[in-house]
C-alpha atoms as a PDB file:
ATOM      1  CA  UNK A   1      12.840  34.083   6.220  1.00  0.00           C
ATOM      2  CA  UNK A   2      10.906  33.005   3.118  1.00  0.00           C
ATOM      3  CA  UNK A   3      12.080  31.502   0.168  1.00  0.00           C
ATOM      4  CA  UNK A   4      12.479  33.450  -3.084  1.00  0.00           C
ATOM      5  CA  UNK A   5       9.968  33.274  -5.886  1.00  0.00           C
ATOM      6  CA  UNK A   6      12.116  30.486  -8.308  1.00  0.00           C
ATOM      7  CA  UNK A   7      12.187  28.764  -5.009  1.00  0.00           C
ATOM      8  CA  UNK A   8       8.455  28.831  -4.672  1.00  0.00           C
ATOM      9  CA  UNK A   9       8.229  27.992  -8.107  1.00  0.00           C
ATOM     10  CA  UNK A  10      10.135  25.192  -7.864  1.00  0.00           C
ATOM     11  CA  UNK A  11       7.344  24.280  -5.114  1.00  0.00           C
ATOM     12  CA  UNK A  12       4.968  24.838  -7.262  1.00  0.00           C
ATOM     13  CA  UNK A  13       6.170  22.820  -9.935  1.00  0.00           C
ATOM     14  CA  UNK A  14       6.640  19.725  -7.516  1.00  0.00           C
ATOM     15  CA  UNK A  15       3.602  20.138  -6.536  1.00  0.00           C
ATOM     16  CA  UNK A  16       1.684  20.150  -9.318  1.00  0.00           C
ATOM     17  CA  UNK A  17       3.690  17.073 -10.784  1.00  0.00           C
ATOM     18  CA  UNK A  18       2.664  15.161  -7.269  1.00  0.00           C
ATOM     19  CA  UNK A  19      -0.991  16.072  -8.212  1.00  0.00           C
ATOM     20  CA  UNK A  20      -0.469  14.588 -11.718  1.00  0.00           C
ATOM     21  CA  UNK A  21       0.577  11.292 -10.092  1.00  0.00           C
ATOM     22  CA  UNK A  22      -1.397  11.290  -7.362  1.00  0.00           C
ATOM     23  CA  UNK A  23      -3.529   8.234  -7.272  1.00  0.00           C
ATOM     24  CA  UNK A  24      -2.194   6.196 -10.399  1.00  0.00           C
ATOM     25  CA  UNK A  25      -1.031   2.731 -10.395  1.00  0.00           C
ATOM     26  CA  UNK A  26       2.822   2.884 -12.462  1.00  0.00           C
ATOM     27  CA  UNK A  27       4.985   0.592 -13.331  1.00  0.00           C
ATOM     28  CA  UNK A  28       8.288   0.570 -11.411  1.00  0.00           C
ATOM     29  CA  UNK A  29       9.826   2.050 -14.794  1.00  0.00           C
ATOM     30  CA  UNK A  30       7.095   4.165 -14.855  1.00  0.00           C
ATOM     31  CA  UNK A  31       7.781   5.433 -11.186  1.00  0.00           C
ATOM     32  CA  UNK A  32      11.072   6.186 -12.018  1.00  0.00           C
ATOM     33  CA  UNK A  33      10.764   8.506 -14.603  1.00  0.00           C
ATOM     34  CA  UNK A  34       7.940  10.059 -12.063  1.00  0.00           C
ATOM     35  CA  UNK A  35      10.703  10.031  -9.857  1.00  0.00           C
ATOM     36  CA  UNK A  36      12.563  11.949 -11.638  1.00  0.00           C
ATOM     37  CA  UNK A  37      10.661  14.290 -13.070  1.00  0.00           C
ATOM     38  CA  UNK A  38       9.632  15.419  -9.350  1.00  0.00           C
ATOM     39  CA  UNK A  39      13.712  15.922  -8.890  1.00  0.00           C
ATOM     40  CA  UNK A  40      14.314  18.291 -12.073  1.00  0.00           C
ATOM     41  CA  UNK A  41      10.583  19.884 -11.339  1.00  0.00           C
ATOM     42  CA  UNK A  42      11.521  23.109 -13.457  1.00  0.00           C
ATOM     43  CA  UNK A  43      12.990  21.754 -16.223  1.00  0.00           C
ATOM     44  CA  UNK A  44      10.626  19.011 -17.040  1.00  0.00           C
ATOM     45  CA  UNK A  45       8.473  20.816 -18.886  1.00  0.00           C
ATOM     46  CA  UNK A  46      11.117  21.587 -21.421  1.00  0.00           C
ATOM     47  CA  UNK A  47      12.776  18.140 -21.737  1.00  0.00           C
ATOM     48  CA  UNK A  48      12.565  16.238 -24.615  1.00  0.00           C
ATOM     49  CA  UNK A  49      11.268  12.486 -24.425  1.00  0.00           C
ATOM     50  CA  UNK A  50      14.744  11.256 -24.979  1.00  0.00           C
ATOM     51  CA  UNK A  51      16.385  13.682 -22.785  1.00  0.00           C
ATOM     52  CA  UNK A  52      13.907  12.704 -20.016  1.00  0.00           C
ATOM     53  CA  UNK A  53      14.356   9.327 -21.224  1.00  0.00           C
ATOM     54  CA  UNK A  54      18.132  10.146 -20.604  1.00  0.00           C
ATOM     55  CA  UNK A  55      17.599  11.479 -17.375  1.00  0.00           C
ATOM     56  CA  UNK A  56      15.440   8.835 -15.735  1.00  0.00           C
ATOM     57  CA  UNK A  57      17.630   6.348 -17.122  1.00  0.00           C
ATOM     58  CA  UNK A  58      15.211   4.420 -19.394  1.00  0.00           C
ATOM     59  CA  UNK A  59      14.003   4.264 -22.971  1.00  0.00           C
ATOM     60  CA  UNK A  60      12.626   6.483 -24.902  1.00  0.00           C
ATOM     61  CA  UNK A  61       9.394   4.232 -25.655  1.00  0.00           C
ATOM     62  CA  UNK A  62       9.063   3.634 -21.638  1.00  0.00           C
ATOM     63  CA  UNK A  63       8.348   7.655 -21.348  1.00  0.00           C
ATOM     64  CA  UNK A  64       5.943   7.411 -24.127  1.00  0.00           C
ATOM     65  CA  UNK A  65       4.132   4.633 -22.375  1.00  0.00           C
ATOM     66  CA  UNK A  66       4.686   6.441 -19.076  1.00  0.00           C
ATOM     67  CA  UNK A  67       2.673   9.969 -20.850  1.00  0.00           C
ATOM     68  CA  UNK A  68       0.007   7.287 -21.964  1.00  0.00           C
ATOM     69  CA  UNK A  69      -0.694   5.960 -18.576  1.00  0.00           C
ATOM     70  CA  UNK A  70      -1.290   9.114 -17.448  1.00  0.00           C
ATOM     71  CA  UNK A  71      -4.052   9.827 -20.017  1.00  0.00           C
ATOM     72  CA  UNK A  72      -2.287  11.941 -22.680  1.00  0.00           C
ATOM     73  CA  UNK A  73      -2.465  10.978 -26.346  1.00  0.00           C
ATOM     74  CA  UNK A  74       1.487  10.890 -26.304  1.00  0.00           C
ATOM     75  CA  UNK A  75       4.727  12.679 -24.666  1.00  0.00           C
ATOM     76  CA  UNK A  76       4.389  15.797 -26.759  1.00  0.00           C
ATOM     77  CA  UNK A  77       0.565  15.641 -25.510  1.00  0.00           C
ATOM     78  CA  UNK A  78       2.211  15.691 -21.642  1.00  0.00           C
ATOM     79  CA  UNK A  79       4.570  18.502 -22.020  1.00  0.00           C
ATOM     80  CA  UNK A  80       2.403  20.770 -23.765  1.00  0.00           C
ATOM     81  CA  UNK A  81       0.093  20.146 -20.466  1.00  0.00           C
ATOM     82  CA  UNK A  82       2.901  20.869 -18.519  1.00  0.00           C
ATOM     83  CA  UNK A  83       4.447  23.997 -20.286  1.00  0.00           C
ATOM     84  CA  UNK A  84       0.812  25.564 -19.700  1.00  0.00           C
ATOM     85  CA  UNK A  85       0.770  25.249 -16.165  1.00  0.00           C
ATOM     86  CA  UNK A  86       4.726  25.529 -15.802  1.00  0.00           C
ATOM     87  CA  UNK A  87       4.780  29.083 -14.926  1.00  0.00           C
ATOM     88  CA  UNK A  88       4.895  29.900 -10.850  1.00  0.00           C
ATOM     89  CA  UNK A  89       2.575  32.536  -9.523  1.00  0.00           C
ATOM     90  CA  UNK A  90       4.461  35.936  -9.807  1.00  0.00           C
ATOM     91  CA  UNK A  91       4.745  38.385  -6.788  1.00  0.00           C
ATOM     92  CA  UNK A  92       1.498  39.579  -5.318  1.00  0.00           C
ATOM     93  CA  UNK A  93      -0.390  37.064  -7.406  1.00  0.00           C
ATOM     94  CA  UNK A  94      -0.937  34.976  -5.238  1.00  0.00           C
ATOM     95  CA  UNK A  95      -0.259  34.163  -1.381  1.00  0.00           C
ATOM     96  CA  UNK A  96       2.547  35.676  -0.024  1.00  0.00           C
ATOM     97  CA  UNK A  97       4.719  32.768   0.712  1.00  0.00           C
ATOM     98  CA  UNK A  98       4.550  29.436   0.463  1.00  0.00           C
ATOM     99  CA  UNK A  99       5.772  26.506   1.899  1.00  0.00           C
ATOM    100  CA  UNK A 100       7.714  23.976  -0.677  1.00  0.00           C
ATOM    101  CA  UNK A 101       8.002  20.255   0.426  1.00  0.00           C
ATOM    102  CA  UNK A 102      10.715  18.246  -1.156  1.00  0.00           C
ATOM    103  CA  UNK A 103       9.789  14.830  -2.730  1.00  0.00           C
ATOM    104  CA  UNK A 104      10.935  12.752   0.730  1.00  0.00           C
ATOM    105  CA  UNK A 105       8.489  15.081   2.540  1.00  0.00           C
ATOM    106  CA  UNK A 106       5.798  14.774  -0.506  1.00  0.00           C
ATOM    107  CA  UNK A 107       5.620  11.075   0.067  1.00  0.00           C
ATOM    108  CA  UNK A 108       5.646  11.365   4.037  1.00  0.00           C
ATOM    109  CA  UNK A 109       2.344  13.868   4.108  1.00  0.00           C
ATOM    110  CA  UNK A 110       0.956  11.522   1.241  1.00  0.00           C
ATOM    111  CA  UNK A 111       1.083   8.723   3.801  1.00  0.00           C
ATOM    112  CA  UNK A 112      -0.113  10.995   6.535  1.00  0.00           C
ATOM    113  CA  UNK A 113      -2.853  11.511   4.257  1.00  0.00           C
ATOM    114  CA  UNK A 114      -3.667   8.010   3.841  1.00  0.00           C
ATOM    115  CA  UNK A 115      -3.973   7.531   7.436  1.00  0.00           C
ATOM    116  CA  UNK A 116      -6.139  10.418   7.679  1.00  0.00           C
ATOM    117  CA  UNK A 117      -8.569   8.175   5.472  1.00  0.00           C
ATOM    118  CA  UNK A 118      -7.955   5.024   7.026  1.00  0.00           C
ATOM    119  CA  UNK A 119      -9.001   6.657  10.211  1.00  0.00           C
ATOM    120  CA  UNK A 120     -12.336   8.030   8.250  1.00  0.00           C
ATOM    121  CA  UNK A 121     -13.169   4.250   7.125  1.00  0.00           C
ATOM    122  CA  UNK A 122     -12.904   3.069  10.904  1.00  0.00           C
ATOM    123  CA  UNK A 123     -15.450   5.728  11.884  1.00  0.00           C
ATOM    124  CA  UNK A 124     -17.738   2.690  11.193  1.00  0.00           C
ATOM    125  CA  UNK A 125     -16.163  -0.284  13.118  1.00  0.00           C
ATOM    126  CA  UNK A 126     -18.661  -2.738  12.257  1.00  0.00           C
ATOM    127  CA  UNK A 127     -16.516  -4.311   8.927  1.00  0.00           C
ATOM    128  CA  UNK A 128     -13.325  -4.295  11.426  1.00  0.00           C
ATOM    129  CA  UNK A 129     -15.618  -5.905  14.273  1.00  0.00           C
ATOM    130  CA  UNK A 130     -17.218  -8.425  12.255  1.00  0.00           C
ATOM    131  CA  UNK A 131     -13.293  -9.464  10.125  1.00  0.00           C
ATOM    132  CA  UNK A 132     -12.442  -9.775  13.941  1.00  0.00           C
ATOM    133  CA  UNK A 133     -14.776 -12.327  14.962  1.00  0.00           C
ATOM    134  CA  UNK A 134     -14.343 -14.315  11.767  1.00  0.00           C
ATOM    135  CA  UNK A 135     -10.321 -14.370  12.061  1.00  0.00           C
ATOM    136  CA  UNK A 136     -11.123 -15.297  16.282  1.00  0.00           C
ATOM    137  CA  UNK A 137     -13.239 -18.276  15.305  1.00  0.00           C
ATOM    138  CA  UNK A 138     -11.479 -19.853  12.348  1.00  0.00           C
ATOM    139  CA  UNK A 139      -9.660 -22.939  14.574  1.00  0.00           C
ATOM    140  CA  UNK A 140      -6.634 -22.540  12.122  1.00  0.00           C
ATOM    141  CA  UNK A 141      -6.125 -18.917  10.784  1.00  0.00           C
ATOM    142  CA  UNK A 142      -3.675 -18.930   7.242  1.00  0.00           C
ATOM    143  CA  UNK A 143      -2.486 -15.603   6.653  1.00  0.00           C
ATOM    144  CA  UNK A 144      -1.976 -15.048   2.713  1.00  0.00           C
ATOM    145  CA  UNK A 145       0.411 -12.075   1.143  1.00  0.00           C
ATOM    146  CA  UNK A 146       2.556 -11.999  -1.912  1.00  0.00           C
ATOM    147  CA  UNK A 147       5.558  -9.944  -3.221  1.00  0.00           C
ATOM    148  CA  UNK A 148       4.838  -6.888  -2.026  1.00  0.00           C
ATOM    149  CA  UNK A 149       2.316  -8.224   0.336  1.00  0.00           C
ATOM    150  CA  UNK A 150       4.345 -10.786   2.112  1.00  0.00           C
ATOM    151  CA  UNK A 151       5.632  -8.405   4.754  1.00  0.00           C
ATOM    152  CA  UNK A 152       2.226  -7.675   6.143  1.00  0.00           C
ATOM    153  CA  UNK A 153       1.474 -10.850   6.163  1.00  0.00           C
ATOM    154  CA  UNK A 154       4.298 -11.958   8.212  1.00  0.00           C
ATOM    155  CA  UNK A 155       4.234  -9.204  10.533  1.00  0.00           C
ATOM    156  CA  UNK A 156       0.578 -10.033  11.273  1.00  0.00           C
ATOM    157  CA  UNK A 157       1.413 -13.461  11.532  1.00  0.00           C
ATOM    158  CA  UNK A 158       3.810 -13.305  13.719  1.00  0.00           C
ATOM    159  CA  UNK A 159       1.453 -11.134  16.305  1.00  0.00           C
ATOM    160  CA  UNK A 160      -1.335 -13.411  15.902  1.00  0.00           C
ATOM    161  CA  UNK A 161       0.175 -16.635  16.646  1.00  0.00           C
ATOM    162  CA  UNK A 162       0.984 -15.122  20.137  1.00  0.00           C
ATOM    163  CA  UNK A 163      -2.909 -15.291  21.084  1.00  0.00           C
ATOM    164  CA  UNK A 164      -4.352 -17.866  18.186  1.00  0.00           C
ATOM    165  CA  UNK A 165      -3.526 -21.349  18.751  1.00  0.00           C
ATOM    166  CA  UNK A 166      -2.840 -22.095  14.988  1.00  0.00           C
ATOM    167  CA  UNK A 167      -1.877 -19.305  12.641  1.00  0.00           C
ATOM    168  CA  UNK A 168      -0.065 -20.766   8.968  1.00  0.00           C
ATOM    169  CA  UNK A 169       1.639 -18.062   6.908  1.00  0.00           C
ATOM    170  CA  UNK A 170       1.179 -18.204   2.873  1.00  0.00           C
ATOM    171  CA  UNK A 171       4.093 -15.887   1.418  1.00  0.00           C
ATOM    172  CA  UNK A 172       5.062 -18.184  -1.278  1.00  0.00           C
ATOM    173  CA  UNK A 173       3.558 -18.780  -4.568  1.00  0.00           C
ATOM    174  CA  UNK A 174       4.584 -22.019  -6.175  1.00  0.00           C
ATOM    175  CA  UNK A 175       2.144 -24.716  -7.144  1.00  0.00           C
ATOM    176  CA  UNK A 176       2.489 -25.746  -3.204  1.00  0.00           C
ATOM    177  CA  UNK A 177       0.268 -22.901  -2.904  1.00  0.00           C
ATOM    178  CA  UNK A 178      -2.961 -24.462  -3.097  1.00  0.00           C
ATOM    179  CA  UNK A 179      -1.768 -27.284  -1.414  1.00  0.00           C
ATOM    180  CA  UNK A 180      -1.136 -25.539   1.842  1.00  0.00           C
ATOM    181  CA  UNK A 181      -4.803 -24.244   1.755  1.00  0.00           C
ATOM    182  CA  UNK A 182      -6.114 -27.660   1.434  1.00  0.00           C
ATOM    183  CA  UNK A 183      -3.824 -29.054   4.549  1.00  0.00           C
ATOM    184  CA  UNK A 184      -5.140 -25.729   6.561  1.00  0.00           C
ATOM    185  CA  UNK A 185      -8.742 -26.386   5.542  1.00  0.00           C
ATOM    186  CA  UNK A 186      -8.525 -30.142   6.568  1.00  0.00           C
ATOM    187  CA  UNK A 187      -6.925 -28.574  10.135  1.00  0.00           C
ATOM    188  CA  UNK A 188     -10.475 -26.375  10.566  1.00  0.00           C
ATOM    189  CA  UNK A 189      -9.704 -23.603   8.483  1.00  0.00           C
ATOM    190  CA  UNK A 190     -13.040 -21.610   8.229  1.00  0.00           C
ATOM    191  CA  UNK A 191     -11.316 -18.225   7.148  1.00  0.00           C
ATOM    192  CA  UNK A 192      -8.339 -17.025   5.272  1.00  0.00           C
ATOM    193  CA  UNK A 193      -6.763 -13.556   5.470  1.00  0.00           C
ATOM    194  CA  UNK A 194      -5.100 -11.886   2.732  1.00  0.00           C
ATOM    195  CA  UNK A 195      -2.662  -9.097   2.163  1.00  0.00           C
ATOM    196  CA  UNK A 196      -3.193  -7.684  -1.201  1.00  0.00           C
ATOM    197  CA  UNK A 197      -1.120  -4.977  -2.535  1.00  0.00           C
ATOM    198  CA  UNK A 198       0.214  -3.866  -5.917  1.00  0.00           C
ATOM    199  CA  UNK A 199       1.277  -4.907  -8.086  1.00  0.00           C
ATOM    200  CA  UNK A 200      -1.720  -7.552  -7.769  1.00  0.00           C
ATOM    201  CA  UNK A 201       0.092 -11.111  -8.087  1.00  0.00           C
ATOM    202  CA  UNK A 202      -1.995 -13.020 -10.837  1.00  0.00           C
ATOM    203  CA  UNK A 203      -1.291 -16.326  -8.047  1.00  0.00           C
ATOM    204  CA  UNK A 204      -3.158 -13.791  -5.339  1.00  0.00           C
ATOM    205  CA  UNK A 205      -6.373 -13.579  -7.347  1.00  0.00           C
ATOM    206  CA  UNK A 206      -6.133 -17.557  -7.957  1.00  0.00           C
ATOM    207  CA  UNK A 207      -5.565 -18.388  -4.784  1.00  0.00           C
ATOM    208  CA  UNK A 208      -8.478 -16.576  -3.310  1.00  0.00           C
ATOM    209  CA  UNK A 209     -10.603 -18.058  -6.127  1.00  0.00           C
ATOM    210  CA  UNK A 210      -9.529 -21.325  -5.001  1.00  0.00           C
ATOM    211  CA  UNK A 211     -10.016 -20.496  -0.877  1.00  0.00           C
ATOM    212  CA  UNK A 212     -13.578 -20.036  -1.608  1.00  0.00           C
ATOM    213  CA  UNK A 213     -14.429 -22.705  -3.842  1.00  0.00           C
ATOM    214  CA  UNK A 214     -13.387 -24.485  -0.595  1.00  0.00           C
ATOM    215  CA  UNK A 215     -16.134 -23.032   1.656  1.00  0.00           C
ATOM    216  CA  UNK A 216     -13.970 -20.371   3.195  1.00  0.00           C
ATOM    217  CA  UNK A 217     -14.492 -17.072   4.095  1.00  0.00           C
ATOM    218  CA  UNK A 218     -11.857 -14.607   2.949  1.00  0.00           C
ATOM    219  CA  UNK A 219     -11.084 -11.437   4.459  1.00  0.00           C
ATOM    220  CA  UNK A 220      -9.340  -9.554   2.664  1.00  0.00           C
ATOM    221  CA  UNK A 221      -6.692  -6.071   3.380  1.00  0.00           C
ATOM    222  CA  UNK A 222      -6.273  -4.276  -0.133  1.00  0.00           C
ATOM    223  CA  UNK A 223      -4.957  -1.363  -1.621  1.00  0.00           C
ATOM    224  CA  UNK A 224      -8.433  -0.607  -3.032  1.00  0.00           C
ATOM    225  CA  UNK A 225     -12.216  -1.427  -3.133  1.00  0.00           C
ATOM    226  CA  UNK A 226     -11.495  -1.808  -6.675  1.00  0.00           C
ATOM    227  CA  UNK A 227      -8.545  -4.166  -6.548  1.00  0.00           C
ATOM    228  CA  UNK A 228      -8.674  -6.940  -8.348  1.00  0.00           C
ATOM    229  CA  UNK A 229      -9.149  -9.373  -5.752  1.00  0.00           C
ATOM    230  CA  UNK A 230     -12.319  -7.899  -4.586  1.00  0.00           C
ATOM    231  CA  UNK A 231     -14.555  -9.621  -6.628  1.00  0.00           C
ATOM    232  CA  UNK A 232     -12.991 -12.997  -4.651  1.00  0.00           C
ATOM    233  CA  UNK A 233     -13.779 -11.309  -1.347  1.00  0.00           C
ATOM    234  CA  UNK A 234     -16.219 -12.056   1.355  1.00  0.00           C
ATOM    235  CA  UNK A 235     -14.979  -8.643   3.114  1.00  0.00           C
ATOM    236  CA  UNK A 236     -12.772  -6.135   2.012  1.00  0.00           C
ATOM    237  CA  UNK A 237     -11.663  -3.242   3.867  1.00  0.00           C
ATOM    238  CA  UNK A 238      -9.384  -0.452   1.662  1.00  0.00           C
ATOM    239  CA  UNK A 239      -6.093   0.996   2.944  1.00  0.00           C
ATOM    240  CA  UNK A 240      -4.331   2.949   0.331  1.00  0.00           C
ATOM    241  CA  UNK A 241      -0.726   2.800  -0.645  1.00  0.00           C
ATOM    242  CA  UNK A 242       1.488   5.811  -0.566  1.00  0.00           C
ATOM    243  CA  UNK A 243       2.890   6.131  -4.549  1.00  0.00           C
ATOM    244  CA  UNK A 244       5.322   8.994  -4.544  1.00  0.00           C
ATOM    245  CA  UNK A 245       8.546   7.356  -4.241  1.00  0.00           C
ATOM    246  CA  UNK A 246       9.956   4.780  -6.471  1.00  0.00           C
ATOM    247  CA  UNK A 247       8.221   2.337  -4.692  1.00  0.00           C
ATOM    248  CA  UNK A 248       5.461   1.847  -2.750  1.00  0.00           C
ATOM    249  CA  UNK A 249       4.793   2.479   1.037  1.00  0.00           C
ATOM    250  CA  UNK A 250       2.214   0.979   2.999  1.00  0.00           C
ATOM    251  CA  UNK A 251       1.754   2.554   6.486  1.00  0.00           C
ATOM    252  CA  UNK A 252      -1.941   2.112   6.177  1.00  0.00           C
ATOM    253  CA  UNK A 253      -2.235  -1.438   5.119  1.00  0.00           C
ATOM    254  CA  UNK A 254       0.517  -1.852   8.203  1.00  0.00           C
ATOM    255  CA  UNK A 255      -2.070   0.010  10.687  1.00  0.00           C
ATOM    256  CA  UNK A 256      -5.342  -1.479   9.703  1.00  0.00           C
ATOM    257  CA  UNK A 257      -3.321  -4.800   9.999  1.00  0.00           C
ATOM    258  CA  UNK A 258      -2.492  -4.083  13.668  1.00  0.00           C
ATOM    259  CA  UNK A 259      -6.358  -3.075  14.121  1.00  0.00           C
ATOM    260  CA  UNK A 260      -7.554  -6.224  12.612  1.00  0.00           C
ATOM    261  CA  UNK A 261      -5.242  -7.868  15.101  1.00  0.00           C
ATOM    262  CA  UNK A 262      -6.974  -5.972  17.966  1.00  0.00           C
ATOM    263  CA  UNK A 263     -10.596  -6.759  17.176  1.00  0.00           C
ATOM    264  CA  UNK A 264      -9.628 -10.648  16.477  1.00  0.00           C
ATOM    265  CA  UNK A 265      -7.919 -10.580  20.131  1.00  0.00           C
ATOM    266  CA  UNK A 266     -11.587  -9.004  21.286  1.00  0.00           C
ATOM    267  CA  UNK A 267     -12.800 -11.961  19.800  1.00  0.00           C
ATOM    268  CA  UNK A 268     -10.519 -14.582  21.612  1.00  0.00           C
ATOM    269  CA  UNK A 269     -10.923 -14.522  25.641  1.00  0.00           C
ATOM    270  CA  UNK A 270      -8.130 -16.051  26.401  1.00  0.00           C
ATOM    271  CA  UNK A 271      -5.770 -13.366  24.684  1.00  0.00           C
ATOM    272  CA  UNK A 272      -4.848 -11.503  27.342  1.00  0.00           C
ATOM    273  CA  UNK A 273      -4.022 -14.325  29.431  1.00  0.00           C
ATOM    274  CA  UNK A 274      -1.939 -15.948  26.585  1.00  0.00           C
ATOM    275  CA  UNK A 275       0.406 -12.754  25.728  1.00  0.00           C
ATOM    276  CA  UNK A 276       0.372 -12.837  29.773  1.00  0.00           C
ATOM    277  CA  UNK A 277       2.485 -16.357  29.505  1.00  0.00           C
ATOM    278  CA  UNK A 278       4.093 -15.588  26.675  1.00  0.00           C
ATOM    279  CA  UNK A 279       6.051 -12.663  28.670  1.00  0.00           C
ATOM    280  CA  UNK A 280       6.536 -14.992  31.608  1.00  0.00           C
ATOM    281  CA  UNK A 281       8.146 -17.035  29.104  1.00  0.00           C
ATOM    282  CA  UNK A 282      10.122 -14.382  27.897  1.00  0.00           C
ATOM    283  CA  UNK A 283      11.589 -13.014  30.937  1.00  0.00           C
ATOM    284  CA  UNK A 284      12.327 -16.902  31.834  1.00  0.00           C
ATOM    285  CA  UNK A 285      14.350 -17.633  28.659  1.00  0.00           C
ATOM    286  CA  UNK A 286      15.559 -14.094  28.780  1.00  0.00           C
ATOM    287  CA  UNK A 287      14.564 -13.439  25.383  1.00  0.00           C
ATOM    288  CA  UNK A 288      14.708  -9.432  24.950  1.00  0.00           C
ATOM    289  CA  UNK A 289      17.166  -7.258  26.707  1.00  0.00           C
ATOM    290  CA  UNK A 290      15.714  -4.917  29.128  1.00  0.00           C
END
């Protein structure tokens, strides 16, 4: 059965918000009132900024700032936009259903889509190949990644140090920060890998700065060729981050992670052999249940 036209509408409207967002980097209070404005889809366009202000459960100067962000002179500016293309296709004007996706689904076919990239940028394997040999040879690999960041980081970490003999995780800031990359570049650091996603730590950018003045080589997994931690990159390779929910999701960053992890074990020839005794190990000490 197909839905009925305010249904469709209501699609419509969701969509065309999602399309408005698509692509911009918001504040968390920004995301909510995004959020919520995807949630009352047919309505927004007739809100006022303090009753959206009401609804989203923020100030009224936050949705002003939130209009500005998104390139309008002001909030008045952003509902005019919307009240123009508020109104749904009628019957017969256009197709003859069509499908609506609710804002959970939105954000799951906006990551879908961002794998669909990531999968276009590793048509060329040569960046991938060559961040794989540099991570292999580096005879102590730290792993960088911030706030946001620090989960990649960790969950790459934890991977690598099953086939590289010295992998040291930076997820804390602090003014032990630079510290830590002097003790790893005494070991033989040659190369430092970074997890970079928004919002961009100021520490992130410093840090890098500071790897390099060093001597080392920093490969780096961003959000963006743009980011701001590109200009403090030896190699950069973009995965984007999915922004349709209040906060962030990073499938891609997560994926292009686990590929970086593959080419550096290409690199390394005794990998195989080491995850090999690590699962001897494992079945000795009875680690995982079967």
């Amino acid at each position: 059965m197909g839905g009925t036209s305010s249904e469709a509408g209501a699609g419509s409207a969701t969509a065309r918000l999602q399309q408005l967002f698509e692509g911009r980097r918001l504040t968390p209070t920004q995301r909510r009132i995004a959020h919520s404005m995807v949630r009352r889809a047919g309505e927004v366009p007739f809100l006022s900024s303090v009753e959206l202000a009401e609804l989203a459960g923020v100030s009224q100067p936050s949705v002003t700032r939130f209009a500005v962000a998104l390139g309008f002179d002001g909030y008045p500016a952003l509902r005019k936009h919307l009240r123009e293309v508020a109104p749904a296709e009628g019957p017969g004007a256009g197709p003859a259903q069509e499908v609506s996706y609710n804002e959970y689904q939105q954000a799951v076919l906006g990551e879908i889509e961002n794998l669909r990239h990531l999968a276009e940028i590793l048509a060329d394997p040569t960046p991938v190949e060559r961040a794989g040999q540099l991570l292999a040879s580096s005879r102590v690999l730290p792993v960088l990644g911030l706030r946001a960041a620090s989960s990649q980081a960790r969950g790459f970490a934890y991977f690598a140090a099953k086939v590289h003999p010295d992998v040291r995780l930076l997820d804390e800031g602090g003014s032990m920060l630079a510290d830590r990359i002097d003790a790893a570049r005494r070991a033989g650091a040659d190369v430092l890998l970074c997890f970079a996603l928004p919002r961009h730590p100021k520490e992130v950018v410093e840090a890098l700065a500071y790897a390099r003045e060093q001597g080392m080589t920093v490969v780096t997994v961003a959000d963006s060729a743009f980011a701001p931690v590109a200009r403090h990159s030896d190699l950069l390779i973009p995965a984007a981050v999915g922004t349709g929910l209040a906060f962030d999701t990073a499938c891609a960053p997560m994926l292009l992670g686990r590929v970086l992890l593959e080419a550096m074990c290409d690199g390394i020839p005794e990998a195989q052999a080491r995850l090999e005794e690590f699962d001897v190990r494992a079945t000795a000490r009875g680690l995982f249940v079967e």
